[in-house]
Protein backbone atom coordinates (compact mmCIF):
# COMPACT_ATOMS: atom_id res chain seq x y z
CA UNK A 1 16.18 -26.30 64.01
CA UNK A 2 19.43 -26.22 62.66
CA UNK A 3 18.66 -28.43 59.27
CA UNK A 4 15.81 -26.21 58.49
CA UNK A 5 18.01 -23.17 59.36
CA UNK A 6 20.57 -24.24 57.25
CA UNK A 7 17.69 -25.53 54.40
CA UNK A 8 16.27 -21.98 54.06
CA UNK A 9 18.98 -19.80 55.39
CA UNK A 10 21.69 -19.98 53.16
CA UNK A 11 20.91 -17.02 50.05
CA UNK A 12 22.25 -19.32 47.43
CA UNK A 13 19.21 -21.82 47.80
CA UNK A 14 16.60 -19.21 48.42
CA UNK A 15 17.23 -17.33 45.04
CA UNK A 16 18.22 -20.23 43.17
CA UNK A 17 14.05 -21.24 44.39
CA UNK A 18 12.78 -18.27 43.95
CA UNK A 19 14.32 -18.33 40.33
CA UNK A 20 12.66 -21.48 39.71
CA UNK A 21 9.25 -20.46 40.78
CA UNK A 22 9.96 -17.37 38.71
CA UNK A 23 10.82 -19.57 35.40
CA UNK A 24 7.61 -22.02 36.85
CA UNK A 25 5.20 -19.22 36.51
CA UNK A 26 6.52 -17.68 33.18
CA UNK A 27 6.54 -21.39 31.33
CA UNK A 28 2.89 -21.34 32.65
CA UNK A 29 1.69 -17.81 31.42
CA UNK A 30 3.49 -18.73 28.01
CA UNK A 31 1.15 -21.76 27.60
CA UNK A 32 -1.80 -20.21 26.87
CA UNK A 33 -2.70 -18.05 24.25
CA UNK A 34 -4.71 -15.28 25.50
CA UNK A 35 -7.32 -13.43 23.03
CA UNK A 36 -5.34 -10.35 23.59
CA UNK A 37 -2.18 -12.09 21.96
CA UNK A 38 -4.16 -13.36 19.20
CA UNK A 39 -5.39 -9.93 18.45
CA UNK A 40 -1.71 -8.33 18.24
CA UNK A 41 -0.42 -11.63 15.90
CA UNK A 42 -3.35 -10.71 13.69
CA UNK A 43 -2.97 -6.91 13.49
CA UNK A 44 0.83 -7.69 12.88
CA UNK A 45 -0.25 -10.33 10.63
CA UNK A 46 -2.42 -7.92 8.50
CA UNK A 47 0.26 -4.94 8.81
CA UNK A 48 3.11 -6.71 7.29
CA UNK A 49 0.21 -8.10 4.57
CA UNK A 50 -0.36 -4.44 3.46
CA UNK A 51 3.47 -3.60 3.61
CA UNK A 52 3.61 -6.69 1.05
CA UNK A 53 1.35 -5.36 -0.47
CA UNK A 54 2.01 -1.79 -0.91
CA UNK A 55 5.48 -2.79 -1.82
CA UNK A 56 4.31 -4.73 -4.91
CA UNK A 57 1.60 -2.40 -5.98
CA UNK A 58 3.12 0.36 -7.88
CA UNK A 59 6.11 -2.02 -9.53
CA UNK A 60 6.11 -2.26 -13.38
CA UNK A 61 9.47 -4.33 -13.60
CA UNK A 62 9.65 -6.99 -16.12
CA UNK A 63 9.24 -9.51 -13.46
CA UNK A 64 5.78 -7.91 -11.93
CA UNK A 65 4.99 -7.68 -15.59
CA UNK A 66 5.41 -11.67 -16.38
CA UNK A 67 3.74 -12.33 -12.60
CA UNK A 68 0.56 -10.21 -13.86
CA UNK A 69 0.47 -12.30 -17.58
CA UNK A 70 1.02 -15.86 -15.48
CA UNK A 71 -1.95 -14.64 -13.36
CA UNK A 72 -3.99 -14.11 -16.32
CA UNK A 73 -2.91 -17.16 -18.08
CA UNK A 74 -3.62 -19.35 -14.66
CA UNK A 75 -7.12 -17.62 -13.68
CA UNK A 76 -8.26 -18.08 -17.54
CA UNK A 77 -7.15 -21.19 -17.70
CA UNK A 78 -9.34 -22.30 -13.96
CA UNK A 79 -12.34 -20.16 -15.27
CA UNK A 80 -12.14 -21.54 -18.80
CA UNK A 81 -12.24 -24.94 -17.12
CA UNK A 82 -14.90 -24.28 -14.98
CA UNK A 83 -17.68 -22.64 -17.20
CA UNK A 84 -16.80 -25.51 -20.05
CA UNK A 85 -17.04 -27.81 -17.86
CA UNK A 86 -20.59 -26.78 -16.37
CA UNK A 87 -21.68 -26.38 -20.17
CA UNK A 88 -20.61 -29.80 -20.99
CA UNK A 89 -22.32 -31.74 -18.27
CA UNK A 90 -25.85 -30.67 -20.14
CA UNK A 91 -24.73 -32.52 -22.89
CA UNK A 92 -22.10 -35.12 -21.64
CA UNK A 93 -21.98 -36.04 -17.74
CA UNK A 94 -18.15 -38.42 -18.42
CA UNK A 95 -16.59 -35.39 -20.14
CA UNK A 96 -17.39 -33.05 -17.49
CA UNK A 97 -16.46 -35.45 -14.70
CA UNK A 98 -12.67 -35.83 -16.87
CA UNK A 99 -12.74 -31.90 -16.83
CA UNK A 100 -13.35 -31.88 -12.83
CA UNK A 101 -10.53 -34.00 -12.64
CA UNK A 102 -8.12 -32.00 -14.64
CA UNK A 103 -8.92 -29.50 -12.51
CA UNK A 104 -8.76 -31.37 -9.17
CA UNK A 105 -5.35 -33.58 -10.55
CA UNK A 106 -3.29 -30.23 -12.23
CA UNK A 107 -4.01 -28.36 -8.76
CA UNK A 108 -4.86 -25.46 -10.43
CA UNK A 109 -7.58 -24.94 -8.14
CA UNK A 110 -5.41 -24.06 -5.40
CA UNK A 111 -3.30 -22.06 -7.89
CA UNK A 112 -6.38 -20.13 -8.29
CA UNK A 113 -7.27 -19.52 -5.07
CA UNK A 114 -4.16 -18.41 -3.97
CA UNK A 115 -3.52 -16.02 -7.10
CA UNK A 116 -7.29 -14.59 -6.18
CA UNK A 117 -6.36 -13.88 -2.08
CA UNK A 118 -2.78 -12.57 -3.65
CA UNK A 119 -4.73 -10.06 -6.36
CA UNK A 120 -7.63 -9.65 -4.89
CA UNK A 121 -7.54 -10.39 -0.69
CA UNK A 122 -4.80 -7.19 -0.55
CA UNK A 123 -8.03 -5.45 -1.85
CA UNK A 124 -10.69 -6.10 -0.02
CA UNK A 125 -8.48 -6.30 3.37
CA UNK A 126 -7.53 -2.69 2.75
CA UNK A 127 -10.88 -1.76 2.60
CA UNK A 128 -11.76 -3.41 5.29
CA UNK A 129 -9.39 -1.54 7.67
CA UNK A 130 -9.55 1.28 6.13
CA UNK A 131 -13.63 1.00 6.81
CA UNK A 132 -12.87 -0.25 10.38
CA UNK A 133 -10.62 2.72 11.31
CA UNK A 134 -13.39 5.32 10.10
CA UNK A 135 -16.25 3.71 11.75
CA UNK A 136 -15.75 5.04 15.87
């Protein structure tokens, strides 16, 4: 009686276990990734998007300026591409195939893309929440 007395009686080993159990159970709830969590990261997510957003909007500096004209210059250049290369395959498969992989090689593609979700996704995600909140 007296080893399990002195086991469990002494208040240094109790709260030094029940601090373990307490750090046991919060490494365990911190494992998973509840729905509700992923819903907060993605209204953050899309907050600090607009904030972006919003910030770069209404600037006219020389260096919004020269981001606008590289833009235009990059999107042109990926459409240009495109549509010749689409016309050209009528007439020559191999010359459309060594457009493609300008295309694919340069990476302008994802240049593209990214300059399109930058433009264009701030747009349409606005109007999606901006929808969502008026539809109760």
């Amino acid at each position: 009686m007296s080893f399990l007395t002195t086991l469990f009686g002494t208040p240094k080993i109790v709260n030094t276990v029940a601090d373990t159990v307490k750090s046991g159970v919060g490494m365990l709830d911190n494992a998973f990734y509840t729905d509700q969590e992923k819903s907060e990261m993605n209204l953050k997510t899309g907050e600090l998007w607009l904030r972006i957003q919003e910030t770069t909007a209404g600037e006219n500096s020389i260096r919004s300026i020269t981001r606008r004209i590289l833009a235009w210059m990059i999107m042109g250049s990926f459409i240009f591409l495109i549509i010749c290369g689409c016309v050209i395959w009528k007439f020559d498969p191999e010359w459309a195939e060594y457009i493609k992989q300008i295309v694919v090689s340069s990476d302008l593609g994802y240049l593209a893309l990214i300059i399109g979700f930058f433009y264009f996704g701030s747009y349409g995600l606005g109007g999606m929440l901006s929808r969502k909140g008026s539809i109760k």
